[in-house]
PDB file of N, CA and C in Angstrom:
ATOM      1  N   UNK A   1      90.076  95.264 134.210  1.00  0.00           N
ATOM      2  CA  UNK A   1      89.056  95.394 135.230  1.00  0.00           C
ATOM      3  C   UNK A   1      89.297  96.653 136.053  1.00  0.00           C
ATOM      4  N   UNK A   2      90.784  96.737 136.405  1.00  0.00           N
ATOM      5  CA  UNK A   2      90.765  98.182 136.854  1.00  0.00           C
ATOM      6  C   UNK A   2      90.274  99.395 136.410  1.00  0.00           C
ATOM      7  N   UNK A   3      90.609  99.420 135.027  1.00  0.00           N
ATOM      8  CA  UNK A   3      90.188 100.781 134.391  1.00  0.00           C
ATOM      9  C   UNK A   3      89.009 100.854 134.618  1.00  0.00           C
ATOM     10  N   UNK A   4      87.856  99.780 134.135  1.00  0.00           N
ATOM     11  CA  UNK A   4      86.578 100.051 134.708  1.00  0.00           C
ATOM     12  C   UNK A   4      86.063 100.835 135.655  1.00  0.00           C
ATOM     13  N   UNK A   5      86.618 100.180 136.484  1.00  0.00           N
ATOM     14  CA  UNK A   5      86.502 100.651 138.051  1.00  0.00           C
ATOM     15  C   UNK A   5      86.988 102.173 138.452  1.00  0.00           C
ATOM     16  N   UNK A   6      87.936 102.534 137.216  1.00  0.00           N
ATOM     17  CA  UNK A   6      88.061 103.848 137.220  1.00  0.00           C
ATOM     18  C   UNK A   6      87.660 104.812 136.339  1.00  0.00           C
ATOM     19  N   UNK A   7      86.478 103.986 135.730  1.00  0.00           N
ATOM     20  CA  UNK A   7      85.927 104.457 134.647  1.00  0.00           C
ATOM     21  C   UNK A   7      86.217 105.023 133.554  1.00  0.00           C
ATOM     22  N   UNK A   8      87.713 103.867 133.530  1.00  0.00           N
ATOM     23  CA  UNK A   8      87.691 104.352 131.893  1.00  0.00           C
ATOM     24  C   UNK A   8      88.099 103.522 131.325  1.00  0.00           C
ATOM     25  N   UNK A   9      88.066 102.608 129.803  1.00  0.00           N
ATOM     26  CA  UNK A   9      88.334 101.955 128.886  1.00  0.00           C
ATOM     27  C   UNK A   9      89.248 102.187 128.072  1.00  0.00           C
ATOM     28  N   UNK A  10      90.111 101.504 127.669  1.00  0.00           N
ATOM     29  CA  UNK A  10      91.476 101.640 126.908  1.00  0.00           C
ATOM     30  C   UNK A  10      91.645 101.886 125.718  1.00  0.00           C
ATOM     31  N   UNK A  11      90.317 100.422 125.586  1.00  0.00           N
ATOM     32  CA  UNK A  11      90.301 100.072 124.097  1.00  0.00           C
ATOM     33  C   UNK A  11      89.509 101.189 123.585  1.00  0.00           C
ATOM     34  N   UNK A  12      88.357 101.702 124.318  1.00  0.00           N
ATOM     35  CA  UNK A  12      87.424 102.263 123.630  1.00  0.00           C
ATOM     36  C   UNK A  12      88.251 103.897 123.328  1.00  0.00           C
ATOM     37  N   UNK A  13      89.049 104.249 124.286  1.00  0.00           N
ATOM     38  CA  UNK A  13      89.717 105.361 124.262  1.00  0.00           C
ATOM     39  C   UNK A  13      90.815 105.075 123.277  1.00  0.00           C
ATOM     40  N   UNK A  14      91.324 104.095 123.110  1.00  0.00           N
ATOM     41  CA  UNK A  14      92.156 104.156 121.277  1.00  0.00           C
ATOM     42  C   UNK A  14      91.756 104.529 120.493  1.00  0.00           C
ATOM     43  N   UNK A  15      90.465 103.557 120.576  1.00  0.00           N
ATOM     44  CA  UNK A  15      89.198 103.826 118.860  1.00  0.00           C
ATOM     45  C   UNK A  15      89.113 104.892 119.218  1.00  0.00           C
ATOM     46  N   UNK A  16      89.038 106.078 119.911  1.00  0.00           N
ATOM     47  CA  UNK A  16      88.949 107.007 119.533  1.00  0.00           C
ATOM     48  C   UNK A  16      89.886 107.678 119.070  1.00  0.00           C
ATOM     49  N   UNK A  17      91.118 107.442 119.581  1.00  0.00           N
ATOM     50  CA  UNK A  17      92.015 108.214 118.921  1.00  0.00           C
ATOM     51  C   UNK A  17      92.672 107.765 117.845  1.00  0.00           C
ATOM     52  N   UNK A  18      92.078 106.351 117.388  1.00  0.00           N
ATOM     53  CA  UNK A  18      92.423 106.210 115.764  1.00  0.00           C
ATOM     54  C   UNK A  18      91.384 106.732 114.783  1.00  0.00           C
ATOM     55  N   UNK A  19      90.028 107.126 115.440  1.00  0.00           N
ATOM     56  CA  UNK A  19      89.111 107.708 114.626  1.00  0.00           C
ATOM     57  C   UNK A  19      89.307 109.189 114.279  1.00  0.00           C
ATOM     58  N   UNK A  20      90.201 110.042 115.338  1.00  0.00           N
ATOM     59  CA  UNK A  20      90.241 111.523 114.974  1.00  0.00           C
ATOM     60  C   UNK A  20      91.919 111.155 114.430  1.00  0.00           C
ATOM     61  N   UNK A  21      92.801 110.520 114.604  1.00  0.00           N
ATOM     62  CA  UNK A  21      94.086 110.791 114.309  1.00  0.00           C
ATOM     63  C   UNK A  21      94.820 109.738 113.544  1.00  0.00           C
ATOM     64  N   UNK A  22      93.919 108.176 113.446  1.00  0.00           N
ATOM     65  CA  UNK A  22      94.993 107.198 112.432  1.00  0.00           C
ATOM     66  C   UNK A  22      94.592 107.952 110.922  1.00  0.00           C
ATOM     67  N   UNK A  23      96.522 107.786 110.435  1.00  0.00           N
ATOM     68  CA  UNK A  23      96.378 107.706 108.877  1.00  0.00           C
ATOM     69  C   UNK A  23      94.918 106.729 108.165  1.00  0.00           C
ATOM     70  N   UNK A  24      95.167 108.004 106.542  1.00  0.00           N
ATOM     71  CA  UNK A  24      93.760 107.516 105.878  1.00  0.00           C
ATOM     72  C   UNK A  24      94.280 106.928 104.644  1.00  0.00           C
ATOM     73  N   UNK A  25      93.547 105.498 104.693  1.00  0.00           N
ATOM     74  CA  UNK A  25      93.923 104.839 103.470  1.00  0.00           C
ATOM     75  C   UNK A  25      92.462 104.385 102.473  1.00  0.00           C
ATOM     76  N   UNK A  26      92.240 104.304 101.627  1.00  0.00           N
ATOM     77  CA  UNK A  26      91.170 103.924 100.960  1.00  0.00           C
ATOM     78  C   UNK A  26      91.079 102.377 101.055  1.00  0.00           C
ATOM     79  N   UNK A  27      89.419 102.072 101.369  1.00  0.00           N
ATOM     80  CA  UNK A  27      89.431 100.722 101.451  1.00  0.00           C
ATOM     81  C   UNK A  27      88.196 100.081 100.893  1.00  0.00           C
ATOM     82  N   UNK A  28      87.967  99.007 100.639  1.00  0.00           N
ATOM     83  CA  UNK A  28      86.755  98.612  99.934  1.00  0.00           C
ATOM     84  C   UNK A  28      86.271  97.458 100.584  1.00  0.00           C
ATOM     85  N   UNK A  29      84.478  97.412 100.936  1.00  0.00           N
ATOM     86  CA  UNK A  29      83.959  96.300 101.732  1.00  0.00           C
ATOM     87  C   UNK A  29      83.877  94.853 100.772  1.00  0.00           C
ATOM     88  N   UNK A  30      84.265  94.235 101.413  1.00  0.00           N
ATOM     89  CA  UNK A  30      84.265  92.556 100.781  1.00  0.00           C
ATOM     90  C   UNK A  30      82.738  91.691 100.684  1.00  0.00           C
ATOM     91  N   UNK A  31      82.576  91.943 101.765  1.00  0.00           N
ATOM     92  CA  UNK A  31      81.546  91.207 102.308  1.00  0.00           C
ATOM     93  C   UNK A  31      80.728  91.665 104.107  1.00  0.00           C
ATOM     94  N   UNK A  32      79.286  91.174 104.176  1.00  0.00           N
ATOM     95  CA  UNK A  32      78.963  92.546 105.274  1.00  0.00           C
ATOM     96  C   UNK A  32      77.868  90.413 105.939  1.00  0.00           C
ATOM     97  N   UNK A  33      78.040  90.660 107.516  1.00  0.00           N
ATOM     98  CA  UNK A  33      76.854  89.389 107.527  1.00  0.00           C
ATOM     99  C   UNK A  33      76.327  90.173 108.769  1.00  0.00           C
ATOM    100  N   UNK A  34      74.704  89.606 109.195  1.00  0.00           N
ATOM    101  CA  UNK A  34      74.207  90.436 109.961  1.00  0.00           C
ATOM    102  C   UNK A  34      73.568  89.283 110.888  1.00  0.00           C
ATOM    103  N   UNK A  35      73.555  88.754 111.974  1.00  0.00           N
ATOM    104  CA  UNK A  35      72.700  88.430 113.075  1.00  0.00           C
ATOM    105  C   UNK A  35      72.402  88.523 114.131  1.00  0.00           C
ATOM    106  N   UNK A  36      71.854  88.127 115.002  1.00  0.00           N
ATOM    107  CA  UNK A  36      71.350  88.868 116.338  1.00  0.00           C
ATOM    108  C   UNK A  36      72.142  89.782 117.121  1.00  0.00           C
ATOM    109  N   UNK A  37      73.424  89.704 117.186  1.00  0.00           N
ATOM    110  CA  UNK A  37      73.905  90.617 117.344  1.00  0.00           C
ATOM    111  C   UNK A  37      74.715  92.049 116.995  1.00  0.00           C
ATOM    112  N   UNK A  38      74.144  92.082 115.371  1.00  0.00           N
ATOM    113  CA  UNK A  38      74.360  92.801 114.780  1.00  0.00           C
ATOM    114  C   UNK A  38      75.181  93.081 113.468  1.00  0.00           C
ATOM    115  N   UNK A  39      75.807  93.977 112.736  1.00  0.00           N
ATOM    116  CA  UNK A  39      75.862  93.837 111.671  1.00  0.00           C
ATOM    117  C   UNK A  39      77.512  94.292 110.814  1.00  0.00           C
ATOM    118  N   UNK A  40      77.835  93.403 110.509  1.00  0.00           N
ATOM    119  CA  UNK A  40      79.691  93.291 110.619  1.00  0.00           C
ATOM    120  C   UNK A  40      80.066  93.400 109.504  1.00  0.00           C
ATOM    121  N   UNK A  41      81.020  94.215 109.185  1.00  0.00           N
ATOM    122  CA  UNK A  41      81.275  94.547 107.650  1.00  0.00           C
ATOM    123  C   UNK A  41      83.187  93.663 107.759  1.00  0.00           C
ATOM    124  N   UNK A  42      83.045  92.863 106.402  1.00  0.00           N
ATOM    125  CA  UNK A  42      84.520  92.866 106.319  1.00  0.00           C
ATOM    126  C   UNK A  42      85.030  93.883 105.272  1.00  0.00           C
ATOM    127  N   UNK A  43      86.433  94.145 105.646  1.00  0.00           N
ATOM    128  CA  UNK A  43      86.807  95.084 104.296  1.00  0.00           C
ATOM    129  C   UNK A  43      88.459  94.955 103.896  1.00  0.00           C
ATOM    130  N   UNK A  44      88.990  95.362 103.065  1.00  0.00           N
ATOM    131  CA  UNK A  44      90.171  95.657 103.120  1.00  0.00           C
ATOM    132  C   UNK A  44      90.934  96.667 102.693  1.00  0.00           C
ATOM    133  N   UNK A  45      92.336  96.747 102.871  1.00  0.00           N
ATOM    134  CA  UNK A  45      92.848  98.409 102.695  1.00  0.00           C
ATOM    135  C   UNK A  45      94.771  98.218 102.151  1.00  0.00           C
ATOM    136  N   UNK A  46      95.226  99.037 101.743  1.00  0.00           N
ATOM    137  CA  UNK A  46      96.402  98.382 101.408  1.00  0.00           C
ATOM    138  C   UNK A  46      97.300  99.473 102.066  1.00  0.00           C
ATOM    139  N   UNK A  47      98.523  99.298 103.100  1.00  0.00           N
ATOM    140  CA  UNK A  47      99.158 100.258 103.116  1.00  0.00           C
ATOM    141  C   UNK A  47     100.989  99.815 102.772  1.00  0.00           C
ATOM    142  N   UNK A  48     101.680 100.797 102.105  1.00  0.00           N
ATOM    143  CA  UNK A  48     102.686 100.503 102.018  1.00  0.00           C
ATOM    144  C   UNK A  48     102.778  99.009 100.873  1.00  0.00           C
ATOM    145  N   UNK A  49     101.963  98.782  99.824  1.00  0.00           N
ATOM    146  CA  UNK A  49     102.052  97.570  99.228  1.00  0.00           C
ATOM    147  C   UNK A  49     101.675  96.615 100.024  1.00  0.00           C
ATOM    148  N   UNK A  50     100.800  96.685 101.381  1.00  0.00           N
ATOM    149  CA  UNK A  50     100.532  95.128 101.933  1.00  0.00           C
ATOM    150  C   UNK A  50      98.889  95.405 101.949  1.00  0.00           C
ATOM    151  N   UNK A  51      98.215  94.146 101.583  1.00  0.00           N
ATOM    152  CA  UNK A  51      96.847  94.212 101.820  1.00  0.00           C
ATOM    153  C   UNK A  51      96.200  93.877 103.086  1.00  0.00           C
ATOM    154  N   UNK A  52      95.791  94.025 103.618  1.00  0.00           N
ATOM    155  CA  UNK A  52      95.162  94.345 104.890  1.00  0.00           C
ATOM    156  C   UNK A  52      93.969  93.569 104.922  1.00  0.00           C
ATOM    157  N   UNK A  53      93.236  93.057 105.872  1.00  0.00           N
ATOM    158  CA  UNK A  53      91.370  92.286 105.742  1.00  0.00           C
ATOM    159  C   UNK A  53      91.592  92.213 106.710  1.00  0.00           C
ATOM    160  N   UNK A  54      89.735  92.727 107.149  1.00  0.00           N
ATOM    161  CA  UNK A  54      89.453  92.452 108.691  1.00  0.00           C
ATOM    162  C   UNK A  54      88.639  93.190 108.918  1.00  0.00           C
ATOM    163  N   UNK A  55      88.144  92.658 109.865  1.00  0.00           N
ATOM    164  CA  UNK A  55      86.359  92.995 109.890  1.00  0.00           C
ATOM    165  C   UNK A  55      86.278  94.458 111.065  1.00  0.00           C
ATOM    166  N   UNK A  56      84.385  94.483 111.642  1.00  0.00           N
ATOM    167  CA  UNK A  56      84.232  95.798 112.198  1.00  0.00           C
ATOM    168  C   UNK A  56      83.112  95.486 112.632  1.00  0.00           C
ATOM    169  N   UNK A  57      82.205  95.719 113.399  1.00  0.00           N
ATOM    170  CA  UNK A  57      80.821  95.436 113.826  1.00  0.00           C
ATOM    171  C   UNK A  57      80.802  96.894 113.290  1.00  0.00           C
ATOM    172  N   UNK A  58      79.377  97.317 112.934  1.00  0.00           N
ATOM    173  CA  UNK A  58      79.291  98.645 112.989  1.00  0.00           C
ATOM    174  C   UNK A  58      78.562  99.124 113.996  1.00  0.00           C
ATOM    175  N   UNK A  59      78.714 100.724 114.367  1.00  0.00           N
ATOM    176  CA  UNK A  59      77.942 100.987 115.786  1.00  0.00           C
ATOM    177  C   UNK A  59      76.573 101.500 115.045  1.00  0.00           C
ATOM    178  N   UNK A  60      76.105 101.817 115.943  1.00  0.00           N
ATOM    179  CA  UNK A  60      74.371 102.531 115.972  1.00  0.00           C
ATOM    180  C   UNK A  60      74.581 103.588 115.335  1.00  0.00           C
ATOM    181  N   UNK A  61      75.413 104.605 115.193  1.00  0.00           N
ATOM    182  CA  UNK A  61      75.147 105.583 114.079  1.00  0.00           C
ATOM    183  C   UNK A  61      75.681 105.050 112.954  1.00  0.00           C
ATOM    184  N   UNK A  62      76.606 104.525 112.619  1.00  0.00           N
ATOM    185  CA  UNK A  62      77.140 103.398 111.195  1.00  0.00           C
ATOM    186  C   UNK A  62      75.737 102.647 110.753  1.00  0.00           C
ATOM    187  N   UNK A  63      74.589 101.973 111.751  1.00  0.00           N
ATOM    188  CA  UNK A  63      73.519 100.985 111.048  1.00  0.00           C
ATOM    189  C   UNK A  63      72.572 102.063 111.168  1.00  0.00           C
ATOM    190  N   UNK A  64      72.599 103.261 110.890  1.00  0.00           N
ATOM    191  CA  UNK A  64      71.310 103.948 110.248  1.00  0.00           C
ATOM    192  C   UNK A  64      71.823 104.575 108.679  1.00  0.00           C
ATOM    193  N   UNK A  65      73.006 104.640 108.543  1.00  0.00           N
ATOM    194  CA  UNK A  65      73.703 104.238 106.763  1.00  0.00           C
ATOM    195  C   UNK A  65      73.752 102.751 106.599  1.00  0.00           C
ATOM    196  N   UNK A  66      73.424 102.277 106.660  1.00  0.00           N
ATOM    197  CA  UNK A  66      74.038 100.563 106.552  1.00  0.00           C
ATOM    198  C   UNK A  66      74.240 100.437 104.296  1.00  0.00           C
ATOM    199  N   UNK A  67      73.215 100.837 104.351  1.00  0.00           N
ATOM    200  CA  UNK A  67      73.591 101.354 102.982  1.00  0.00           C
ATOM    201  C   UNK A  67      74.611 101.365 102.201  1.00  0.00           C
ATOM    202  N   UNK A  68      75.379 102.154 102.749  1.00  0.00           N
ATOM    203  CA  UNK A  68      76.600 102.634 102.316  1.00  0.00           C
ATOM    204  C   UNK A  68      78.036 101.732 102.766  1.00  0.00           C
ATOM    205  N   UNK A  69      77.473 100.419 103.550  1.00  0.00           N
ATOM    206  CA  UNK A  69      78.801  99.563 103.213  1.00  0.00           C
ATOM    207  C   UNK A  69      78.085  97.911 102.480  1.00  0.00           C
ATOM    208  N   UNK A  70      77.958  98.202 101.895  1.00  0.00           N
ATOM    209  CA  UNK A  70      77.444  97.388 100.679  1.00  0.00           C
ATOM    210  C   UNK A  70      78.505  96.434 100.364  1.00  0.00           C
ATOM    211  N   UNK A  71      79.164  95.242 100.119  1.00  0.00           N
ATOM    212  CA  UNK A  71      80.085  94.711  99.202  1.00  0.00           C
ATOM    213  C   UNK A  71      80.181  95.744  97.910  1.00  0.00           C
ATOM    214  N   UNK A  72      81.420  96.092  97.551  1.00  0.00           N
ATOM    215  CA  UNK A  72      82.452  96.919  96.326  1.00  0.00           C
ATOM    216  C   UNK A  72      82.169  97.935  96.673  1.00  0.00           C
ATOM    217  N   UNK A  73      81.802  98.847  98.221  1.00  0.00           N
ATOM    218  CA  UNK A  73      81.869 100.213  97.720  1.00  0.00           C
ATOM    219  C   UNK A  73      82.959 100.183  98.887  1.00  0.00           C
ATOM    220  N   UNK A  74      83.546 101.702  98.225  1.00  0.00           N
ATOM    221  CA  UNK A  74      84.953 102.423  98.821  1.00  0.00           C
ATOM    222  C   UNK A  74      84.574 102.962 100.127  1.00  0.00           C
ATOM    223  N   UNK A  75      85.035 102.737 100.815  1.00  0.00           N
ATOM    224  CA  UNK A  75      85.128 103.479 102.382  1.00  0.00           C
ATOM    225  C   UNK A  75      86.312 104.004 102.486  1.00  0.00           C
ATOM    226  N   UNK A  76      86.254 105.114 103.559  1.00  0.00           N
ATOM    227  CA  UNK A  76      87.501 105.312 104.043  1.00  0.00           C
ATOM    228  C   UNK A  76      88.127 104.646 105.243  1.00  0.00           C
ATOM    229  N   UNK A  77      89.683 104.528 105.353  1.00  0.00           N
ATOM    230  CA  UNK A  77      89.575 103.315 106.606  1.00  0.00           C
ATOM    231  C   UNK A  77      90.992 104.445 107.060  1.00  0.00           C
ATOM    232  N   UNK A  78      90.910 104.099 108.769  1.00  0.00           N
ATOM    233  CA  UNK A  78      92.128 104.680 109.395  1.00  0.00           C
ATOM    234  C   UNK A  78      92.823 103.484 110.346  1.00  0.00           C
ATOM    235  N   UNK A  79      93.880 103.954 110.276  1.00  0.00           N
ATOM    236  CA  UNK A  79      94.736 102.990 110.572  1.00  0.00           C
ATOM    237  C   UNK A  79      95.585 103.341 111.652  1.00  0.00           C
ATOM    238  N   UNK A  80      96.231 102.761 112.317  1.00  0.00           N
ATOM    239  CA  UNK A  80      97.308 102.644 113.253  1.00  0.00           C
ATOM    240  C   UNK A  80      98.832 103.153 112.251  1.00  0.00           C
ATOM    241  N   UNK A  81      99.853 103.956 112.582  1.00  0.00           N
ATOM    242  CA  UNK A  81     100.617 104.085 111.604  1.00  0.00           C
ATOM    243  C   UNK A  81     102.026 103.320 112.013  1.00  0.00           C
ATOM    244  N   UNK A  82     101.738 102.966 113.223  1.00  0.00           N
ATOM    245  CA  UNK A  82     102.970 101.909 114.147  1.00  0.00           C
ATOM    246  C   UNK A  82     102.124 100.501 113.908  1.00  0.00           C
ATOM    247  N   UNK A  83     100.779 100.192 113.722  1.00  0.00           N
ATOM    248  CA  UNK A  83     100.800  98.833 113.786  1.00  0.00           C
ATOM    249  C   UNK A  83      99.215  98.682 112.392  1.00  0.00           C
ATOM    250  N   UNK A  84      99.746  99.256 111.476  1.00  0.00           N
ATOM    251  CA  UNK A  84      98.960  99.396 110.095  1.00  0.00           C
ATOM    252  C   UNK A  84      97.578  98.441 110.025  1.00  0.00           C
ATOM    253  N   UNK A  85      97.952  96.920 110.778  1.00  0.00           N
ATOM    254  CA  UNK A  85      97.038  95.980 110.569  1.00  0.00           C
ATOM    255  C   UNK A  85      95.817  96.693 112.025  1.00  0.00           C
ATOM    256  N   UNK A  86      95.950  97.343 112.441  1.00  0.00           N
ATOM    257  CA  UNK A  86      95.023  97.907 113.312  1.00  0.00           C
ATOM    258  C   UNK A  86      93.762  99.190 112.593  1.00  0.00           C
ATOM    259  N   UNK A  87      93.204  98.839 112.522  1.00  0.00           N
ATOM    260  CA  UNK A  87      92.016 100.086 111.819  1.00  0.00           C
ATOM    261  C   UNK A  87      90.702 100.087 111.962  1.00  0.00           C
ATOM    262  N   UNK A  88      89.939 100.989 111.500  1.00  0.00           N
ATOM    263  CA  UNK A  88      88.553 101.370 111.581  1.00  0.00           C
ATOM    264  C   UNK A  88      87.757 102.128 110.650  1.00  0.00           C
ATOM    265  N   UNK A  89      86.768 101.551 110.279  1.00  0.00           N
ATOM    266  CA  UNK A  89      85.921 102.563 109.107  1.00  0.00           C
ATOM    267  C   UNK A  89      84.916 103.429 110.198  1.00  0.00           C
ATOM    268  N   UNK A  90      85.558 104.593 109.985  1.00  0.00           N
ATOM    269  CA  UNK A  90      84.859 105.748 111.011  1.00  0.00           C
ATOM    270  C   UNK A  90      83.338 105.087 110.621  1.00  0.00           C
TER     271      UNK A  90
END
């Protein structure tokens, strides 16, 4: 609540810096479900021999491709390199 108040967000300021700076691992969507509040891709990714799953809402520039996370296609996914199970399909 503080940061708010100081206008700034933590979380949202990570995602960003796992979007310009987490390691890149190849990953593939599983499954994608969509309702009123929008449209959530699961996927998974393997790093170091461990498999990885876990989902993503996508934002407003992600649902004008929506296309392109289909179940079986390859995305790229970035990751946390201290806590791997942390990531994001830019």
């Amino acid at each position: 609540m503080l940061y708010r108040l100081r206008g700034r967000d933590p979380i949202a300021e990570y995602y960003v810096w796992l979007t310009q700076f987490g390691r890149v691992a190849d990953g593939r969507i599983l499954d994608f479900q969509q309702d009123e509040s929008g449209l959530t891709i699961f996927y998974r990714y393997n790093v170091s021999n461990v498999d990885y799953e876990t989902s993503q809402k996508l934002s407003g520039e992600q649902l004008s491709r929506k296309n392109v996370y289909v179940p079986g296609a390859q995305v790229i996914v970035r990751f946390d390199p201290k806590q791997p199970g942390v990531s994001i399909v830019p």
